[in-house]
N, C-alpha and C. Protein backbone atom coordinates (compact mmCIF):
# COMPACT_ATOMS: atom_id res chain seq x y z
N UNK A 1 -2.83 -31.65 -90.51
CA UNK A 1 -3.07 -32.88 -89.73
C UNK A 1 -4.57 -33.18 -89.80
N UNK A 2 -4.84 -34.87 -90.30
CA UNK A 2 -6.38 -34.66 -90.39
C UNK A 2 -7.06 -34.90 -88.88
N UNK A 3 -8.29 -34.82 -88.88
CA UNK A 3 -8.82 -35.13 -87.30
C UNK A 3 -8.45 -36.81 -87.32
N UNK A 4 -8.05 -37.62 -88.21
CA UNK A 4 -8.20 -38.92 -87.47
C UNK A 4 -6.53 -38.48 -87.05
N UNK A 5 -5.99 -38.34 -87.12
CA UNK A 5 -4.35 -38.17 -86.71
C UNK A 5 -4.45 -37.39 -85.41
N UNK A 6 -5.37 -36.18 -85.51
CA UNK A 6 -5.45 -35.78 -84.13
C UNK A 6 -5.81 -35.95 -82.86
N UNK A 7 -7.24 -37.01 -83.11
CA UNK A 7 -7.39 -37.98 -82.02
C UNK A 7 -6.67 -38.95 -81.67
N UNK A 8 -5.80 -39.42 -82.48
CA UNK A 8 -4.61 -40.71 -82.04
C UNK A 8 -3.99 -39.84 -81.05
N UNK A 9 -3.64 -38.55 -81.42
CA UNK A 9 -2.21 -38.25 -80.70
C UNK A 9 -2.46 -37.69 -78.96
N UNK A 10 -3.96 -37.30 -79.48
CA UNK A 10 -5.04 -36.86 -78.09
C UNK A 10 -5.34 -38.19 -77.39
N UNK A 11 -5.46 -39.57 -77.92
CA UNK A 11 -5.82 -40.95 -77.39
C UNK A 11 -4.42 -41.25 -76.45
N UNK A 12 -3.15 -40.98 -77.72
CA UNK A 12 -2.08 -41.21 -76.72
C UNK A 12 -1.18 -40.57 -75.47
N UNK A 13 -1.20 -39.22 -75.85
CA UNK A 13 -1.24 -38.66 -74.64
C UNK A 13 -1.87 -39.14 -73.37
N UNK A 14 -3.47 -39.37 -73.51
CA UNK A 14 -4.08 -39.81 -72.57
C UNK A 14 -3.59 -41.14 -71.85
N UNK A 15 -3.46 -42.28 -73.11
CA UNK A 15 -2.40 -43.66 -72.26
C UNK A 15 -1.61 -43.52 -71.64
N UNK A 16 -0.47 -42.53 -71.96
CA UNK A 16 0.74 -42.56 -71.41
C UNK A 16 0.72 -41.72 -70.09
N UNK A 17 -0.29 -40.86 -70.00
CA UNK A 17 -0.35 -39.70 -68.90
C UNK A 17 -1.29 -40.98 -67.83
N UNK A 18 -2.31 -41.89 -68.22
CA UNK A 18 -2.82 -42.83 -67.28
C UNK A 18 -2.13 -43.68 -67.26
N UNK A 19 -1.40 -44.24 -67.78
CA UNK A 19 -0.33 -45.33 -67.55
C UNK A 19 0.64 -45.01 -66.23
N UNK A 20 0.78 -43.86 -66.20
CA UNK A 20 2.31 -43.03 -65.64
C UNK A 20 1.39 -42.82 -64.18
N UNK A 21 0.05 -42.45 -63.96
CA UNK A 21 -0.52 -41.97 -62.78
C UNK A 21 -0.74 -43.72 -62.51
N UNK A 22 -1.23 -44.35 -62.64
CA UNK A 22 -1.27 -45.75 -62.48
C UNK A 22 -0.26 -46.39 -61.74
N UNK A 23 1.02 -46.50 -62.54
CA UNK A 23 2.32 -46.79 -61.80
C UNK A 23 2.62 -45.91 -60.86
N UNK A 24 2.53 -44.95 -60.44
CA UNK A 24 2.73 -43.90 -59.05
C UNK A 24 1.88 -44.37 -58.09
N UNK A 25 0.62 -44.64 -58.32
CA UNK A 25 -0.27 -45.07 -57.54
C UNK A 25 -0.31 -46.20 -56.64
N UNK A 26 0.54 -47.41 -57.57
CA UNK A 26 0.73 -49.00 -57.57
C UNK A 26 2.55 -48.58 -57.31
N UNK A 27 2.80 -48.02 -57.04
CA UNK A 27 4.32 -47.59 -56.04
C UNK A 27 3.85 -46.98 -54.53
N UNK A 28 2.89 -46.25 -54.65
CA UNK A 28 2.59 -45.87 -53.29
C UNK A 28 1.88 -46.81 -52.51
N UNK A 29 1.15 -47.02 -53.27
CA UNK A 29 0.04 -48.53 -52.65
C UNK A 29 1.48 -49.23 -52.02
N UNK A 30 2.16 -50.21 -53.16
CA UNK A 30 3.14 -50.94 -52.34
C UNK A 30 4.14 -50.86 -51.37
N UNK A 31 4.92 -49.37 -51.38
CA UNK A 31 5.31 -48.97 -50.52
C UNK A 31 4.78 -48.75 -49.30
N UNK A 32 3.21 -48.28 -49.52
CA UNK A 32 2.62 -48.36 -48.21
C UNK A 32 2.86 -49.47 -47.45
N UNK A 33 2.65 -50.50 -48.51
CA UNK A 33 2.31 -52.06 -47.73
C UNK A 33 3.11 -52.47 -47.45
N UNK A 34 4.60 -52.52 -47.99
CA UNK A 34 5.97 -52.67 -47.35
C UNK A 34 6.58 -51.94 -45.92
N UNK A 35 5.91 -50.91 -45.89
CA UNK A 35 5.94 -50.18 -44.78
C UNK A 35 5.11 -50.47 -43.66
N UNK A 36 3.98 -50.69 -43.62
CA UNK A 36 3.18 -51.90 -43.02
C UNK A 36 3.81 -53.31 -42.33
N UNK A 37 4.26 -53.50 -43.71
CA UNK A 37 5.05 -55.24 -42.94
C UNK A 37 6.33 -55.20 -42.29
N UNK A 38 6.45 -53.82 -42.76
CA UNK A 38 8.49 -53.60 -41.40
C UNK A 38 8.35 -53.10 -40.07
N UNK A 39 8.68 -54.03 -38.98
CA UNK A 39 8.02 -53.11 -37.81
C UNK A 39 9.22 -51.83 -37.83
N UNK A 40 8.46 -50.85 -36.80
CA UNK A 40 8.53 -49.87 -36.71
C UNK A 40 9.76 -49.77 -35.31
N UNK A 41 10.34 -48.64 -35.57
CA UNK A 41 11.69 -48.35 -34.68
C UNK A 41 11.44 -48.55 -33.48
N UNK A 42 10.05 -48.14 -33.22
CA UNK A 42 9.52 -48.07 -31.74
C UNK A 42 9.37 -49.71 -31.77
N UNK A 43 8.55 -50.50 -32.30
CA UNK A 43 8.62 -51.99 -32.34
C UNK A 43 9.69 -52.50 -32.13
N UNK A 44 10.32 -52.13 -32.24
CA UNK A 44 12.25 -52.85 -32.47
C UNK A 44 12.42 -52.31 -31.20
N UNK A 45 12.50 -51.20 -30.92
CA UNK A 45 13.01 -50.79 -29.47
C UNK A 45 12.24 -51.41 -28.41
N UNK A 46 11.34 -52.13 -28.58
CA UNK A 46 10.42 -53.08 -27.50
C UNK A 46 10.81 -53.99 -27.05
N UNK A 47 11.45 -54.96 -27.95
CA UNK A 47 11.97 -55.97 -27.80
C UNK A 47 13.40 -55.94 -27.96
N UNK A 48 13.57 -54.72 -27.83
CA UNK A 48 15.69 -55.11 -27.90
C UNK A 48 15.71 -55.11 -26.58
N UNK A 49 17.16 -55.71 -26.19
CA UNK A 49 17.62 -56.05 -25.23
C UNK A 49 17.79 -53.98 -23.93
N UNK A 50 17.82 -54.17 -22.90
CA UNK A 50 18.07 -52.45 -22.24
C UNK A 50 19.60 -52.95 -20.90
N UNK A 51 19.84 -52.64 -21.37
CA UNK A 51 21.20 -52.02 -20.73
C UNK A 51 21.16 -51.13 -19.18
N UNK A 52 21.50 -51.47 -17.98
CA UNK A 52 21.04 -50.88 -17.28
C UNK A 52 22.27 -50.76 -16.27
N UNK A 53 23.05 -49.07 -15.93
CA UNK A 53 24.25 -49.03 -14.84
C UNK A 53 23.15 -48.98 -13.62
N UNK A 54 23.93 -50.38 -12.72
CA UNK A 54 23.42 -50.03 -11.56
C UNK A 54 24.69 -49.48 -10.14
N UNK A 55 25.19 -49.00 -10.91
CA UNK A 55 26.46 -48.62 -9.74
C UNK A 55 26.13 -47.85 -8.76
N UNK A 56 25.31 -46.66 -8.76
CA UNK A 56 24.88 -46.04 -7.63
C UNK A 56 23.56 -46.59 -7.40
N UNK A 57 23.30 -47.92 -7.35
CA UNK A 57 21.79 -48.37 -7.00
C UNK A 57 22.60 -48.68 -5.49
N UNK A 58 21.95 -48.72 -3.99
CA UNK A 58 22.24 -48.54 -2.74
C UNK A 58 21.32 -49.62 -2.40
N UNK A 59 21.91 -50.20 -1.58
CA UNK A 59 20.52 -51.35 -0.52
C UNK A 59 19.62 -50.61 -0.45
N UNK A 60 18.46 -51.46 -0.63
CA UNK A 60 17.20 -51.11 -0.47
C UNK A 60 16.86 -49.82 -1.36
N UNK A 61 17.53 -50.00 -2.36
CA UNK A 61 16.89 -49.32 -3.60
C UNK A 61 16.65 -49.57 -4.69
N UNK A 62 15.86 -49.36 -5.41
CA UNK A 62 15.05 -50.24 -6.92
C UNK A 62 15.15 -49.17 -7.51
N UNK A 63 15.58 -50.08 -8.91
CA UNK A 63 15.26 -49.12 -10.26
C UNK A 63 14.62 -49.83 -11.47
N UNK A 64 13.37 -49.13 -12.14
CA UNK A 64 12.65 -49.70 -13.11
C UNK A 64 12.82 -49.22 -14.86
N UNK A 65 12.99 -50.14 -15.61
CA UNK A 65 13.20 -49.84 -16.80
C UNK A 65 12.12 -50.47 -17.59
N UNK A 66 12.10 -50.39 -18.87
CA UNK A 66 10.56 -50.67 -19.69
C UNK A 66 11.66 -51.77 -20.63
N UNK A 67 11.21 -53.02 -21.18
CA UNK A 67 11.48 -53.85 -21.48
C UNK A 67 10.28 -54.89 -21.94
N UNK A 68 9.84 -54.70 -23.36
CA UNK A 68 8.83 -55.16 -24.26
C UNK A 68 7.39 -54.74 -23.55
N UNK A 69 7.69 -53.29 -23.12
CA UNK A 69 6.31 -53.07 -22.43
C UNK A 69 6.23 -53.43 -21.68
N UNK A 70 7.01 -53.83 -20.36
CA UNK A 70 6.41 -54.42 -18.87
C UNK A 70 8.07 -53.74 -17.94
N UNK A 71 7.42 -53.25 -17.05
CA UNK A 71 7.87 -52.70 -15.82
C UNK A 71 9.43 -54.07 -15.02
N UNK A 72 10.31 -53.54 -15.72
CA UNK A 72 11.26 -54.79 -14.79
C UNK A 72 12.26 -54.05 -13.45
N UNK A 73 12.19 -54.18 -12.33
CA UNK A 73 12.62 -53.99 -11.21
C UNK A 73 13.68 -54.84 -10.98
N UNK A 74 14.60 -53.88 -11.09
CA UNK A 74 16.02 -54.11 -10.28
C UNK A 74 16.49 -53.58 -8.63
N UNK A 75 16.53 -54.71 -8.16
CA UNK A 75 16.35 -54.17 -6.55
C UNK A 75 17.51 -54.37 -5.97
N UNK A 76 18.46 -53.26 -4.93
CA UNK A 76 19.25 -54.26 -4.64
C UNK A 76 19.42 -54.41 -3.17
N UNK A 77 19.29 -55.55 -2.42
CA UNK A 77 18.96 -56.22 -1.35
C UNK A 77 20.33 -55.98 -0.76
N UNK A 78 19.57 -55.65 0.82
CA UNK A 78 20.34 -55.42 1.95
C UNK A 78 21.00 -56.95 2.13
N UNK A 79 22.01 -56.74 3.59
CA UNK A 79 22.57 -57.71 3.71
C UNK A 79 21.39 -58.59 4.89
N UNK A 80 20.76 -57.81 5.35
CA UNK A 80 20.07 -58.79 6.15
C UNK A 80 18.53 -59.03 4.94
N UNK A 81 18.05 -58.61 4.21
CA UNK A 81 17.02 -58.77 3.76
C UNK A 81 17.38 -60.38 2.78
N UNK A 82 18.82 -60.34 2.44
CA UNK A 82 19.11 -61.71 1.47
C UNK A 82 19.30 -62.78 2.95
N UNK A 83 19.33 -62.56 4.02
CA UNK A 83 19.71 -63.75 5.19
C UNK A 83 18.48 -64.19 5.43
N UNK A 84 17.28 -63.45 5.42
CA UNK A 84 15.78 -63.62 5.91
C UNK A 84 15.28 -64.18 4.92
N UNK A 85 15.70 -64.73 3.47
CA UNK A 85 14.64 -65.15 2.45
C UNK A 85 14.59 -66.42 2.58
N UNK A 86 15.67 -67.35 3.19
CA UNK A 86 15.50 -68.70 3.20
C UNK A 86 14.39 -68.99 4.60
N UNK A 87 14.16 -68.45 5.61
CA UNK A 87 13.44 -68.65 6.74
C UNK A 87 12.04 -68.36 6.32
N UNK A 88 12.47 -67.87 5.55
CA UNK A 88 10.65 -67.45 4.58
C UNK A 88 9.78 -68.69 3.79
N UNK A 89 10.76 -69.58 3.62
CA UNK A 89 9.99 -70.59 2.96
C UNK A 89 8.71 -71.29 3.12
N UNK A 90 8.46 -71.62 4.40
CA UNK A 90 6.70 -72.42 4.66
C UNK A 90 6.06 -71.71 4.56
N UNK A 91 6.21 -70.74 4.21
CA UNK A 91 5.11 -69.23 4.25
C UNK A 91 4.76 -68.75 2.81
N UNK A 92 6.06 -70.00 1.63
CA UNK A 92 5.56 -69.46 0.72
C UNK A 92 4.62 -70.76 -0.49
N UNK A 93 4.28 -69.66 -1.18
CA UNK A 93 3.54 -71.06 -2.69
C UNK A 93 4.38 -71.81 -3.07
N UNK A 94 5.31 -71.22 -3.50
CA UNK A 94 6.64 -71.56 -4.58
C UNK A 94 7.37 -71.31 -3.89
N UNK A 95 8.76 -71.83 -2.99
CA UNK A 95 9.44 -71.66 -2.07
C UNK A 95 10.74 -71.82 -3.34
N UNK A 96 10.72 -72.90 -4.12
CA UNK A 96 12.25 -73.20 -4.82
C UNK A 96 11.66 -73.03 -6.44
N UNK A 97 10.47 -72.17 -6.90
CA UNK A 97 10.64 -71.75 -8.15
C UNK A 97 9.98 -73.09 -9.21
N UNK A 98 9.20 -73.96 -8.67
CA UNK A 98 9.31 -75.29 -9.21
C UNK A 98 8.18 -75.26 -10.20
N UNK A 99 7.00 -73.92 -10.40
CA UNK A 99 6.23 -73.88 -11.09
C UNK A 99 6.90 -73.09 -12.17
N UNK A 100 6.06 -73.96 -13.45
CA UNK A 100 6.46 -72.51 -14.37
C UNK A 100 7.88 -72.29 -15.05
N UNK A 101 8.98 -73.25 -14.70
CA UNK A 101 10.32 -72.56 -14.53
C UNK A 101 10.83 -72.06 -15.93
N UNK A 102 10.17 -72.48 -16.52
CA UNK A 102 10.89 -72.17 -18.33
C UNK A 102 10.16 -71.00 -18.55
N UNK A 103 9.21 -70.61 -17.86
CA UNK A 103 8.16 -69.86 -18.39
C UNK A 103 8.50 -68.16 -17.39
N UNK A 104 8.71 -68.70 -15.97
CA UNK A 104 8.92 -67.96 -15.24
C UNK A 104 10.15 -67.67 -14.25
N UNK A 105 10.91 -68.50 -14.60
CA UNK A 105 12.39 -68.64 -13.84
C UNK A 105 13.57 -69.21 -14.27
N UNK A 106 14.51 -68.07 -15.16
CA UNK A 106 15.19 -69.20 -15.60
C UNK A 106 16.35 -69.70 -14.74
N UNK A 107 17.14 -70.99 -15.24
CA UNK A 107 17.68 -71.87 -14.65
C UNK A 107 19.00 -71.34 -13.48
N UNK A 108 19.04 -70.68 -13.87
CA UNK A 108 20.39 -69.49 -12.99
C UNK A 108 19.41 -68.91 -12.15
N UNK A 109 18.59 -68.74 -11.85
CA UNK A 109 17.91 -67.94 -10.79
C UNK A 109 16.85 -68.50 -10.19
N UNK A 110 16.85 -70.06 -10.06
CA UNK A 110 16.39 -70.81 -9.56
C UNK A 110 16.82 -71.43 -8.14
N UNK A 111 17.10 -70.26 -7.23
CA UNK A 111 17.77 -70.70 -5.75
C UNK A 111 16.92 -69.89 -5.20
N UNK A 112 17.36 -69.80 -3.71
CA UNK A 112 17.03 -68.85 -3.03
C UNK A 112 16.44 -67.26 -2.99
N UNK A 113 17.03 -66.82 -3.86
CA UNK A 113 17.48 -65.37 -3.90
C UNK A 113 16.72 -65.10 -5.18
N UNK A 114 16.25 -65.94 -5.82
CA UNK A 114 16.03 -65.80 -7.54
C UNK A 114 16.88 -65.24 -8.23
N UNK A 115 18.10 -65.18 -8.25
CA UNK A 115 18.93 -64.10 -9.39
C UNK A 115 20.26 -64.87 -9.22
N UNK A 116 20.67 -64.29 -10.14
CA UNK A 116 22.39 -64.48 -10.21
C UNK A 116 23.38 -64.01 -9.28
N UNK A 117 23.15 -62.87 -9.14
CA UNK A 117 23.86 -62.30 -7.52
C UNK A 117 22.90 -62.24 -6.49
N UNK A 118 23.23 -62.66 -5.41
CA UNK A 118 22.37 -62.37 -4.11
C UNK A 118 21.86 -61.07 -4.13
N UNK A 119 22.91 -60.88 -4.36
CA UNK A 119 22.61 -59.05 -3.91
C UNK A 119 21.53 -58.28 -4.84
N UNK A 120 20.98 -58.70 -5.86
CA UNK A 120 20.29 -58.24 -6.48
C UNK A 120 19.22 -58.60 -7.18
N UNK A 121 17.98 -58.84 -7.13
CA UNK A 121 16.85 -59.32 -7.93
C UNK A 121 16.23 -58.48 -8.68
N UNK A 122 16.15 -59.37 -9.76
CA UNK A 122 15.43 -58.75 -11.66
C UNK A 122 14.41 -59.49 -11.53
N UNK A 123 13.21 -58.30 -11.53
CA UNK A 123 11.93 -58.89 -12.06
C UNK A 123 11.27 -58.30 -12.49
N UNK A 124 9.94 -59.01 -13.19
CA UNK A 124 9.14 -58.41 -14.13
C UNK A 124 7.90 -57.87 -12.96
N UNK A 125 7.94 -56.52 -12.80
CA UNK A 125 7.06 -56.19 -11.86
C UNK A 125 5.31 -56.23 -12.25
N UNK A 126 4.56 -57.02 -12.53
CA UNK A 126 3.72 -57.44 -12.82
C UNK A 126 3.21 -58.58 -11.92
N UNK A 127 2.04 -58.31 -11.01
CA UNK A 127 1.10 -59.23 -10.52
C UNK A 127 1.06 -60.38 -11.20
N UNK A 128 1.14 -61.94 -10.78
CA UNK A 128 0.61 -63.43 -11.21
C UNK A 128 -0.75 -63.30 -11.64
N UNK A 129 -1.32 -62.36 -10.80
CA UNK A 129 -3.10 -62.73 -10.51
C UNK A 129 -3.67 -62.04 -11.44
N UNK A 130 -3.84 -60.87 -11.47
CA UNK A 130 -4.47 -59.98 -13.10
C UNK A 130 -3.78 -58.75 -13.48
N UNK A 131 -2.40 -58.94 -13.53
CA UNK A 131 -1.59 -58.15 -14.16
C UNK A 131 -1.29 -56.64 -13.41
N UNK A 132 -1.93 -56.70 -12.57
CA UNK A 132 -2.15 -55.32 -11.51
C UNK A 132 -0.25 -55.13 -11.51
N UNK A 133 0.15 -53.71 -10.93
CA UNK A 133 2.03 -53.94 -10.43
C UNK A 133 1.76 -53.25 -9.28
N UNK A 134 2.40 -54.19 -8.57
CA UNK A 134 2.81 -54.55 -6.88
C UNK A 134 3.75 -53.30 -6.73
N UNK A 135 3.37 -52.54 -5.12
CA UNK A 135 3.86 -51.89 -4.51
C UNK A 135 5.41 -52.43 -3.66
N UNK A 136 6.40 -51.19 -3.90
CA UNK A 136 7.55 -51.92 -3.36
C UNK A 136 7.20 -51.64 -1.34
N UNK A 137 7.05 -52.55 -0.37
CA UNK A 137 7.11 -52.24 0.85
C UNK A 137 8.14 -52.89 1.38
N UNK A 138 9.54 -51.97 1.05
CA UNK A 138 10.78 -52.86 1.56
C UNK A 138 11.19 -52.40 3.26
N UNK A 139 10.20 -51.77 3.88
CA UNK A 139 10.69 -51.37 5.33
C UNK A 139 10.17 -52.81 5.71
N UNK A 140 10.57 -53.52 7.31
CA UNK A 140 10.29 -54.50 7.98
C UNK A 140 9.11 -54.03 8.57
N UNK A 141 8.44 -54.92 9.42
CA UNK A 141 7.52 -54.48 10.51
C UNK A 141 6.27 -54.21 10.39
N UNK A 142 5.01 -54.22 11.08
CA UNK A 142 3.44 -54.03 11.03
C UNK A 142 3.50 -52.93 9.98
N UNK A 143 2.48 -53.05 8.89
CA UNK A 143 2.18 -52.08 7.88
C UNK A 143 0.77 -52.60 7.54
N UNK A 144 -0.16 -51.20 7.54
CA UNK A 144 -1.40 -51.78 6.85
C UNK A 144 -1.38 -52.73 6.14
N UNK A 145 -2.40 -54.13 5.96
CA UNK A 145 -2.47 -54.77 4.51
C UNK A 145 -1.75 -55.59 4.57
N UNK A 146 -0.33 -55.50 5.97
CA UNK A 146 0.58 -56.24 5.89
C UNK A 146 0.66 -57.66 7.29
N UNK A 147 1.77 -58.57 7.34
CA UNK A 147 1.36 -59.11 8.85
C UNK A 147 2.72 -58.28 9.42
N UNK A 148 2.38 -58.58 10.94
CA UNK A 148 2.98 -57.60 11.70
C UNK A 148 4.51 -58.38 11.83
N UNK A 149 4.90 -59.49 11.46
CA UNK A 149 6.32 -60.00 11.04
C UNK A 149 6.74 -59.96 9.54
N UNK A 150 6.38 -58.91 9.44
CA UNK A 150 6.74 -58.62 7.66
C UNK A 150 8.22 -58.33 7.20
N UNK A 151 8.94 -58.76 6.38
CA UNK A 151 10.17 -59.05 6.33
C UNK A 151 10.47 -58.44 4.88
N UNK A 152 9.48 -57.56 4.66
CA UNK A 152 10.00 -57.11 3.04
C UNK A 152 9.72 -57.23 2.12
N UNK A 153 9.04 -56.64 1.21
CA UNK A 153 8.98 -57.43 -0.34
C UNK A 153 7.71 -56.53 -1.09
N UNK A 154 6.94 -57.34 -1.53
CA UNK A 154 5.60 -56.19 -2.49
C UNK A 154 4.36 -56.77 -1.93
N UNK A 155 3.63 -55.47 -1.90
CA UNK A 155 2.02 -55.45 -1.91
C UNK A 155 1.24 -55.66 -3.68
N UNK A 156 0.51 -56.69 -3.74
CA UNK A 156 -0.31 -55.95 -4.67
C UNK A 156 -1.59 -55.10 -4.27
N UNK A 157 -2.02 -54.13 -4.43
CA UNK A 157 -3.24 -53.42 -4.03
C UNK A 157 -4.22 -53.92 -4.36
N UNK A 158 -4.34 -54.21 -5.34
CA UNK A 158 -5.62 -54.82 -5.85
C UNK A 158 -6.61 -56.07 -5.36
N UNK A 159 -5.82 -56.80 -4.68
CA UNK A 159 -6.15 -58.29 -4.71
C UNK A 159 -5.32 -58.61 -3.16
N UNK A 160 -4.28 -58.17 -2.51
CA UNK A 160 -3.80 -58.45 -1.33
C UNK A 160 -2.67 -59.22 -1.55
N UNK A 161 -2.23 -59.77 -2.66
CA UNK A 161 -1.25 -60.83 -2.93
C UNK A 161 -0.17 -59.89 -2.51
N UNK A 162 0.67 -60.57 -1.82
CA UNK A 162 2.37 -60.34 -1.57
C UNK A 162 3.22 -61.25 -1.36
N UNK A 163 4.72 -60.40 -2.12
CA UNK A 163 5.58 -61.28 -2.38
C UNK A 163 6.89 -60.76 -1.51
N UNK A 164 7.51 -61.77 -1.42
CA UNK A 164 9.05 -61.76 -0.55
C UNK A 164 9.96 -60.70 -1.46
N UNK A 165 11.12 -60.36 -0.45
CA UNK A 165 12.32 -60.08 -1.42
C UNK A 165 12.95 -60.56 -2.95
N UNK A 166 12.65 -61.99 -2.96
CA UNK A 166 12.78 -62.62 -4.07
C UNK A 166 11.98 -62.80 -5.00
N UNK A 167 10.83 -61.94 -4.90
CA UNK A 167 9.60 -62.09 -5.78
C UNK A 167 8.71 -63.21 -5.73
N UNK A 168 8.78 -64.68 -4.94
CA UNK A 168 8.21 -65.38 -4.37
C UNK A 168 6.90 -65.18 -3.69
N UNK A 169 5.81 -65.58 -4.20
CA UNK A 169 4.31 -65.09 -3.57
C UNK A 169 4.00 -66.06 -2.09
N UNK A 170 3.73 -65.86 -0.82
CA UNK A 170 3.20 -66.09 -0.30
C UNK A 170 1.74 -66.93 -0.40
N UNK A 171 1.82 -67.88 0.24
CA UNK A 171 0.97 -68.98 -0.03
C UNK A 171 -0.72 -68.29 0.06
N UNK A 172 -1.70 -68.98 -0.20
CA UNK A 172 -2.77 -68.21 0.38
C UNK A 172 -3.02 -67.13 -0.41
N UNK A 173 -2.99 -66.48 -1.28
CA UNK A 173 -3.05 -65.33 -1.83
C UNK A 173 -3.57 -65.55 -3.20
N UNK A 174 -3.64 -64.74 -3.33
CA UNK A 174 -4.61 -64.76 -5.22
C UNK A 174 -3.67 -65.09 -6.16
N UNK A 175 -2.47 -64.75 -6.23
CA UNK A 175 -1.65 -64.29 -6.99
C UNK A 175 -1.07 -66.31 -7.43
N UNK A 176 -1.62 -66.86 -8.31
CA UNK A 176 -0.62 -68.45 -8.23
C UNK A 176 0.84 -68.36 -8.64
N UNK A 177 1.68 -67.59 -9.47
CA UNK A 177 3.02 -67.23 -9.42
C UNK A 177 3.56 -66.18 -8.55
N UNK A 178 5.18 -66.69 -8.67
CA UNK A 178 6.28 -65.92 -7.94
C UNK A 178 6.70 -64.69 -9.14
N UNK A 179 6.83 -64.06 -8.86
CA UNK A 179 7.07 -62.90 -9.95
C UNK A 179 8.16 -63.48 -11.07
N UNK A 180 8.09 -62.73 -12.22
CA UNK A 180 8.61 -63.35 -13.73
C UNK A 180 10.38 -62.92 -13.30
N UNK A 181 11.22 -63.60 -13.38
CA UNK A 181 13.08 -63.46 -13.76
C UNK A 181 13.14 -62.99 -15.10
N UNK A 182 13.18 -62.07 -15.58
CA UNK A 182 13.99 -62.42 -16.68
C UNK A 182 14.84 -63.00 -17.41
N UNK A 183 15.06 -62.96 -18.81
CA UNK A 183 16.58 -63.13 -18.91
C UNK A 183 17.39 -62.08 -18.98
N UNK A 184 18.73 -61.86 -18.23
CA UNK A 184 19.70 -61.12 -18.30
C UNK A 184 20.82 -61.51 -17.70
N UNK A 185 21.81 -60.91 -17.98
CA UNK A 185 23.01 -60.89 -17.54
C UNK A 185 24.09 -60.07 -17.36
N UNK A 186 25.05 -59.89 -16.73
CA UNK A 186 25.96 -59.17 -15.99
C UNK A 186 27.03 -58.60 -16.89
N UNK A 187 27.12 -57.64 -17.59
CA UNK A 187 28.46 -56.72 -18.78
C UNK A 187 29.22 -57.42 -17.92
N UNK A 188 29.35 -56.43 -16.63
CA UNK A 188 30.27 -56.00 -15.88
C UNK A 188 29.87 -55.85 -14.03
N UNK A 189 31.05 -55.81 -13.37
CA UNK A 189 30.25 -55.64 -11.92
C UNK A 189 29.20 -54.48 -11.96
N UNK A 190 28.89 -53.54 -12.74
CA UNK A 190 28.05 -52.16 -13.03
C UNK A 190 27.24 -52.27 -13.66
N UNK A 191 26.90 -53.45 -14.61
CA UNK A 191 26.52 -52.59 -16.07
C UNK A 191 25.58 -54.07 -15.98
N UNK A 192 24.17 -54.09 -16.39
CA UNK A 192 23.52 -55.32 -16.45
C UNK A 192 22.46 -55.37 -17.60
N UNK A 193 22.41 -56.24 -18.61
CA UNK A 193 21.72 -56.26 -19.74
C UNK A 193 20.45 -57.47 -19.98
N UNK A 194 19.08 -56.77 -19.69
CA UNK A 194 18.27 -57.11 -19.52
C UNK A 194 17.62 -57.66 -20.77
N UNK A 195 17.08 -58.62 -21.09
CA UNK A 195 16.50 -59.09 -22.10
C UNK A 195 16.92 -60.46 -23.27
N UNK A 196 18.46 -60.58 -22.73
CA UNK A 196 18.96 -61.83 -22.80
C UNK A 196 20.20 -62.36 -22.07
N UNK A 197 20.57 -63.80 -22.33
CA UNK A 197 21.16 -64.30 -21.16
C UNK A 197 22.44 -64.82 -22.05
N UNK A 198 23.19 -65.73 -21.15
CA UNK A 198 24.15 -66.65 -21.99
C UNK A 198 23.55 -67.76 -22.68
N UNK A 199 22.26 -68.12 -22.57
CA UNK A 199 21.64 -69.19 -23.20
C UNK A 199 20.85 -68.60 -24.63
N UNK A 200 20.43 -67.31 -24.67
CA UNK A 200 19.95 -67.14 -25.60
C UNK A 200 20.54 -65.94 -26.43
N UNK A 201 22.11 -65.32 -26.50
CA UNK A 201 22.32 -64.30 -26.99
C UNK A 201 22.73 -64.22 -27.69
């Protein structure tokens, strides 16, 4: 074999061995970047809809689930705490939900009670005013921080804003919204699925 034959075959080796690391390289690169642009399981699990049994939830007990990253409170209201929310009204900002409503109330939970069943209010437990989350103070009666005809509902700590049973803010207060409704809706008398409704599912 003369040396010019032997450097060809030494030249080609070399192409084909850089050719071949090249394409591995420009597969990982793109795969990276495809992997990049797919969100991630945890991303997906943010925004899917959460499923929530509330069968052993008891008056005057709340339960919180995580739903695109924000704290949503399922409460479920005594029989006298849903009779006291309409007498609450001059006392509040938003008495019938009239700010905001696409944004912060949807159309089914635009009464009294904010929700679909009396008996139970869904909300996004998150402060109006700077995102602070409001303390649940569901006993009646004089409480620090509180007025001494207090009828139920949340403290925020931060700022003093409080809201009714229905998530409704009290006038006067920092806070310019009534706490966020979600969308959700009802499986079953037990079973309640947070994150979309009959309008958007």
């Amino acid at each position: 074999m003369s040396d010019n034959q032997a450097v060809d075959k030494e030249r080609r080796v070399w192409m084909i061995a850089c050719g071949a690391a090249g394409g591995v390289a420009a597969a990982a690169t793109g795969g990276a970047f495809l992997t990049t642009l797919a969100p991630s399981e945890r991303a997906k699990a943010a925004g899917a809809p959460v499923e929530l049994d509330i069968a052993d939830l008891k008056p005057g007990e709340m339960k919180t689930v995580e739903w695109r990253g924000q704290p949503v409170w399922v409460i479920r209201r005594s029989e006298q705490q849903v009779s006291e929310l309409a007498a609450l009204d001059a006392q509040l900002a938003d008495p019938n939900s009239e700010r905001n409503p696409k944004e912060l109330t949807p159309e089914y939970a635009r009464n009294t009670y904010r929700s679909i069943k009396p008996e139970f209010l869904v909300a996004v437990g998150i402060c109006s005013h700077l995102g602070c989350s409001p303390t649940a103070k569901f006993d009646a009666g004089p409480q620090p921080s509180l007025p001494d005809d207090w009828k139920g509902g949340f403290l925020c700590p931060c700022h003093g804003s409080t809201f009714d049973m229905a998530g409704r803010v009290f006038a006067n207060k920092p806070a310019p919204d009534n706490l966020k409704v979600p969308p959700h809706k009802y499986l079953s008398d037990t079973k309640l699925l947070i994150g979309v409704d009959e309008n958007n599912a």
